[in-house]
N, C-alpha and C. Protein backbone atom coordinates (compact mmCIF):
# COMPACT_ATOMS: atom_id res chain seq x y z
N UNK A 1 81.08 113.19 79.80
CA UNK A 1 82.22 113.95 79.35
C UNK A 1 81.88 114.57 77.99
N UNK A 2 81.93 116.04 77.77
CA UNK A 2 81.95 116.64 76.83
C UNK A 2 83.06 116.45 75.87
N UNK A 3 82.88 116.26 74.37
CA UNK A 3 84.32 116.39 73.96
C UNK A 3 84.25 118.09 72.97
N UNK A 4 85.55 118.61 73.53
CA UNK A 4 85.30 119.67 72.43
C UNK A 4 86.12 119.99 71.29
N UNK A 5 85.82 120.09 69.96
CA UNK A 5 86.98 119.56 68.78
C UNK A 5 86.72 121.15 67.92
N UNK A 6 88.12 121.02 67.98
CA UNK A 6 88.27 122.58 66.73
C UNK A 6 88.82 122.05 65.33
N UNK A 7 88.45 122.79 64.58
CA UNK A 7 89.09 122.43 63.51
C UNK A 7 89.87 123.69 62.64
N UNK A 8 90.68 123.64 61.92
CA UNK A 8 91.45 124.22 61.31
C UNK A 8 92.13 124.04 60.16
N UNK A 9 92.29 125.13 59.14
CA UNK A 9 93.21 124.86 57.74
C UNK A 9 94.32 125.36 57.74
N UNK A 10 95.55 124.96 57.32
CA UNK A 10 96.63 125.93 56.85
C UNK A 10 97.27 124.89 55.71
N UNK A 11 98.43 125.76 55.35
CA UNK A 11 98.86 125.10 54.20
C UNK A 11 100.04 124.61 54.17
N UNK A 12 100.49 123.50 53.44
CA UNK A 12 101.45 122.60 53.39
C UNK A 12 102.29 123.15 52.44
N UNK A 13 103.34 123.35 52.58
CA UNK A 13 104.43 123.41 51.66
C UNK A 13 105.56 122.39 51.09
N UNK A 14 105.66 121.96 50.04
CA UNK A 14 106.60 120.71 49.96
C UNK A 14 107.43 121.27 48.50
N UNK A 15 108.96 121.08 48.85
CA UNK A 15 109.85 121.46 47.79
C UNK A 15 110.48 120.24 47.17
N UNK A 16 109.71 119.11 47.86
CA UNK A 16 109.86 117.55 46.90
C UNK A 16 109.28 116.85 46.30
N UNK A 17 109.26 116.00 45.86
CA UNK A 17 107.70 115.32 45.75
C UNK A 17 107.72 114.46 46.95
N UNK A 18 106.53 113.92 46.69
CA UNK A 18 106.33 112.63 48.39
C UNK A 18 105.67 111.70 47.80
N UNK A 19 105.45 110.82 49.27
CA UNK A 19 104.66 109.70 48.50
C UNK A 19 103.51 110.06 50.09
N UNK A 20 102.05 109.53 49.76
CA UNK A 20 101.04 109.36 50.61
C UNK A 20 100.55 108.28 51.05
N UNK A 21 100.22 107.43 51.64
CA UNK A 21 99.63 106.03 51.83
C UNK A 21 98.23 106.83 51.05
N UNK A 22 97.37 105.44 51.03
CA UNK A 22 95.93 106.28 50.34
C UNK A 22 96.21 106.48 49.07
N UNK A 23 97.30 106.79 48.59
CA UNK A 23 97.19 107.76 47.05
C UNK A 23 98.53 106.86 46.27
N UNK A 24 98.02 106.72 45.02
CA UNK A 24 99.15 105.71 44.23
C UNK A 24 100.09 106.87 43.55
N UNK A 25 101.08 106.02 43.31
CA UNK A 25 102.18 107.34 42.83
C UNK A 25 102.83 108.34 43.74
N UNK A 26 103.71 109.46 43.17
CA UNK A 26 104.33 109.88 44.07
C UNK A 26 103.42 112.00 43.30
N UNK A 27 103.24 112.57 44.76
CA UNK A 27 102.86 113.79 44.37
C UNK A 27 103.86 114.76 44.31
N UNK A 28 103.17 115.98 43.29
CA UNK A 28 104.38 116.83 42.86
C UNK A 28 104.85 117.77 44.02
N UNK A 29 105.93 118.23 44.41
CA UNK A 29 105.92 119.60 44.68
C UNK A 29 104.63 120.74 44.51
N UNK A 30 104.81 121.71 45.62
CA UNK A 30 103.72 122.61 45.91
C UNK A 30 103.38 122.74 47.11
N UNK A 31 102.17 123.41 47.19
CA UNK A 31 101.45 124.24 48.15
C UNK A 31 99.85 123.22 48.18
N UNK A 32 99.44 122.75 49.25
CA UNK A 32 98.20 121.49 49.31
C UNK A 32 97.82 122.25 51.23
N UNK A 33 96.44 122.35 50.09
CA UNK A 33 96.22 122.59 52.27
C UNK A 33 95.41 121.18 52.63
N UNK A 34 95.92 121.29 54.17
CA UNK A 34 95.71 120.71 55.35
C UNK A 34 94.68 120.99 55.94
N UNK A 35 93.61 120.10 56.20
CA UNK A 35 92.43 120.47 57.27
C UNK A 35 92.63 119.43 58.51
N UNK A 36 92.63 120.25 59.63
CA UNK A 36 93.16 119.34 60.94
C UNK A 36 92.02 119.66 61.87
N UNK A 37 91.80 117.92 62.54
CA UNK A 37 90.70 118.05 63.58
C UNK A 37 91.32 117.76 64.35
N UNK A 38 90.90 118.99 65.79
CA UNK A 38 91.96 118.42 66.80
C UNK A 38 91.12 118.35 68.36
N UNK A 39 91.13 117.27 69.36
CA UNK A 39 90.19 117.26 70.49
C UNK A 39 90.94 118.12 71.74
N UNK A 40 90.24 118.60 72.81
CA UNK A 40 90.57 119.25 73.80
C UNK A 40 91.36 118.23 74.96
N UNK A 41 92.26 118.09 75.53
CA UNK A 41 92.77 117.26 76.48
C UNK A 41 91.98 117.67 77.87
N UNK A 42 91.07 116.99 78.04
CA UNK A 42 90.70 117.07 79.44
C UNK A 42 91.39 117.23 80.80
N UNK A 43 91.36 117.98 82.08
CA UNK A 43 92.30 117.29 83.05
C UNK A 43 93.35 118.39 83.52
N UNK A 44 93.70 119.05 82.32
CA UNK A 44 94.66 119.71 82.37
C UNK A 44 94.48 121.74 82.99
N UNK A 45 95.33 122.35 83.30
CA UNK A 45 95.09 123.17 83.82
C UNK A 45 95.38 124.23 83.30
N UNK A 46 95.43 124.26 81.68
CA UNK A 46 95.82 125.44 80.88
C UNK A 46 94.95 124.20 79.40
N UNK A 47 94.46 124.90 78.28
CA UNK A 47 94.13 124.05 77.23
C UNK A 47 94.77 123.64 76.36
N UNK A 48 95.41 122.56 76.35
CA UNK A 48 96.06 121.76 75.17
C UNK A 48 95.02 120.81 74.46
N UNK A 49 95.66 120.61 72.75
CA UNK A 49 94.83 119.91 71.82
C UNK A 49 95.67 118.80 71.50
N UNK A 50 94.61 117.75 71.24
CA UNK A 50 95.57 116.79 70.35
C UNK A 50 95.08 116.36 69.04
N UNK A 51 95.82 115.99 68.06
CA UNK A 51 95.60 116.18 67.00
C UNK A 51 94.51 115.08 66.95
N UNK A 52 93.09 114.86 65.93
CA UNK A 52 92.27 113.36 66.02
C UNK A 52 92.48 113.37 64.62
N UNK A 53 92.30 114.20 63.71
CA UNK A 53 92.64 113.66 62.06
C UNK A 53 93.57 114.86 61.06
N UNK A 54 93.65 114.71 60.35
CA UNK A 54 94.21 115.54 59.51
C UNK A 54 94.01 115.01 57.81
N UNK A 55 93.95 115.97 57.18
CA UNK A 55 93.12 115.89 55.35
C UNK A 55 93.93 116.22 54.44
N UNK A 56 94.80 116.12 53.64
CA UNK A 56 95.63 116.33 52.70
C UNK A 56 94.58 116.69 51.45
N UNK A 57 94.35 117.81 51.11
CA UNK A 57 93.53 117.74 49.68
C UNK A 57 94.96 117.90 48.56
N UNK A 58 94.73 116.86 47.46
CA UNK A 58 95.31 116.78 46.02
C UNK A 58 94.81 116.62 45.42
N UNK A 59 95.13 117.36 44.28
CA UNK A 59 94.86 117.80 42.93
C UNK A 59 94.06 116.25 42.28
N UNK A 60 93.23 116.11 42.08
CA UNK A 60 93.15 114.69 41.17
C UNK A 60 93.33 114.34 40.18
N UNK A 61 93.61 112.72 39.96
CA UNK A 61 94.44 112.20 38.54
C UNK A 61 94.20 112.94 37.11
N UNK A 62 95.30 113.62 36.31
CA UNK A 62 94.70 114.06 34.87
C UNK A 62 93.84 113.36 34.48
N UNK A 63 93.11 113.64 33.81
CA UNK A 63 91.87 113.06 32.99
C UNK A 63 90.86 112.94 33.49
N UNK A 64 90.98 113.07 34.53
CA UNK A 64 89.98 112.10 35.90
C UNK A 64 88.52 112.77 36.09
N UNK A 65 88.18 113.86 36.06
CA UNK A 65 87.55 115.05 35.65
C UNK A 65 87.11 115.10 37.74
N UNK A 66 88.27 114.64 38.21
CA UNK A 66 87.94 114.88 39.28
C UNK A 66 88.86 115.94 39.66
N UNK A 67 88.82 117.09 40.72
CA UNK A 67 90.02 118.40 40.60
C UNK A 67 90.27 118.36 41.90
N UNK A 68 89.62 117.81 42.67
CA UNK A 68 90.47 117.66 44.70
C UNK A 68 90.04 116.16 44.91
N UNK A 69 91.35 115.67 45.83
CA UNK A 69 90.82 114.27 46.31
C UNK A 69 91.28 114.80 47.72
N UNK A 70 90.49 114.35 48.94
CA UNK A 70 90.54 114.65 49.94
C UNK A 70 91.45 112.86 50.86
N UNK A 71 92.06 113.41 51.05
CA UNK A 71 92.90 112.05 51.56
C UNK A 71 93.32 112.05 53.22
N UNK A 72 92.96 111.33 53.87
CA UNK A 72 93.27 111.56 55.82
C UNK A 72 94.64 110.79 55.53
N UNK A 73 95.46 111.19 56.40
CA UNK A 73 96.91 110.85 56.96
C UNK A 73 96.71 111.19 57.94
N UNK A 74 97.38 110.35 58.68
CA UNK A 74 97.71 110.09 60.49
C UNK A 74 98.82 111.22 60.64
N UNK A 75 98.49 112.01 61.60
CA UNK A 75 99.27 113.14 61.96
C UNK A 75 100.82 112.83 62.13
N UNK A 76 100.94 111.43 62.66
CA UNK A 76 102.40 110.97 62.20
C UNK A 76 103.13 110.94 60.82
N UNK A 77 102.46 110.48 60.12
CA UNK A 77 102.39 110.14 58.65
C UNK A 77 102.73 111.97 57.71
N UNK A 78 101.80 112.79 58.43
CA UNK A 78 102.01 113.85 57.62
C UNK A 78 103.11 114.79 58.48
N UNK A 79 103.48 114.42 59.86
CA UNK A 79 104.82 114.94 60.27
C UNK A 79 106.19 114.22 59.41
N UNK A 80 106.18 113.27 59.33
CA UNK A 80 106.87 112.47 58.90
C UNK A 80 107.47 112.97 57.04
N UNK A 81 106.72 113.30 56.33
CA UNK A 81 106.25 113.60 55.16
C UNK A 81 107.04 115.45 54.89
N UNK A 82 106.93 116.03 55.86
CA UNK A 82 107.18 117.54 56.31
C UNK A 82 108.26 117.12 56.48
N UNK A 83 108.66 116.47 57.81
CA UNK A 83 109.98 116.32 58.06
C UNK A 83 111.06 115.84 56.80
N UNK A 84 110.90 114.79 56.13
CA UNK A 84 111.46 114.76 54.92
C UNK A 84 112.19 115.67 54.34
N UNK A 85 110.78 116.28 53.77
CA UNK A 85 110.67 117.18 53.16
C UNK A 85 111.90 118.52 52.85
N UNK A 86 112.05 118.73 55.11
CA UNK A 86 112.94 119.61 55.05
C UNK A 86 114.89 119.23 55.29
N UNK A 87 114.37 117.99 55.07
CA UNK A 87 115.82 117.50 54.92
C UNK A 87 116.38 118.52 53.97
N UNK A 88 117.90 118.60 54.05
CA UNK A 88 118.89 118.88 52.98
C UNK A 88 118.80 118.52 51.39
């Protein structure tokens, strides 16, 4: 079995702050892109994907002299996070 995996960026929008598993503290509001790996569903008779990872890049800690931390969240985790988000 072949597996075949695409990958893709777009960008996250958040008008709250959140919190991340992985990452201490809570992050600000903004714009953070998303890099998503996603596998081909075998079987099927038109092509659907399912999600296998997804990458939150943030800004890293002041001082830190580090400027992106690349952080994986479970595609639940970062629906979950969105959804929030667009609460009221």
């Amino acid at each position: 079995m072949t597996q075949f995996l695409r990958k893709s960026q777009r960008v996250a929008t958040f008008v709250k702050p959140f919190r991340v598993s992985g990452l201490d503290g809570v992050q600000p509001p903004g714009s953070y892109s998303v890099e998503l790996e996603e596998e081909l569903i075998d079987g099927l008779s038109f092509p659907a994907y399912r999600r296998v990872s997804a990458v939150l890049l943030v800004p890293g800690p002041p001082g830190s002299g580090i400027l992106v931390q690349a952080v994986t969240v479970s595609g639940a985790e970062l629906d979950e996070i969105e959804r929030i988000d667009a609460l009221p």
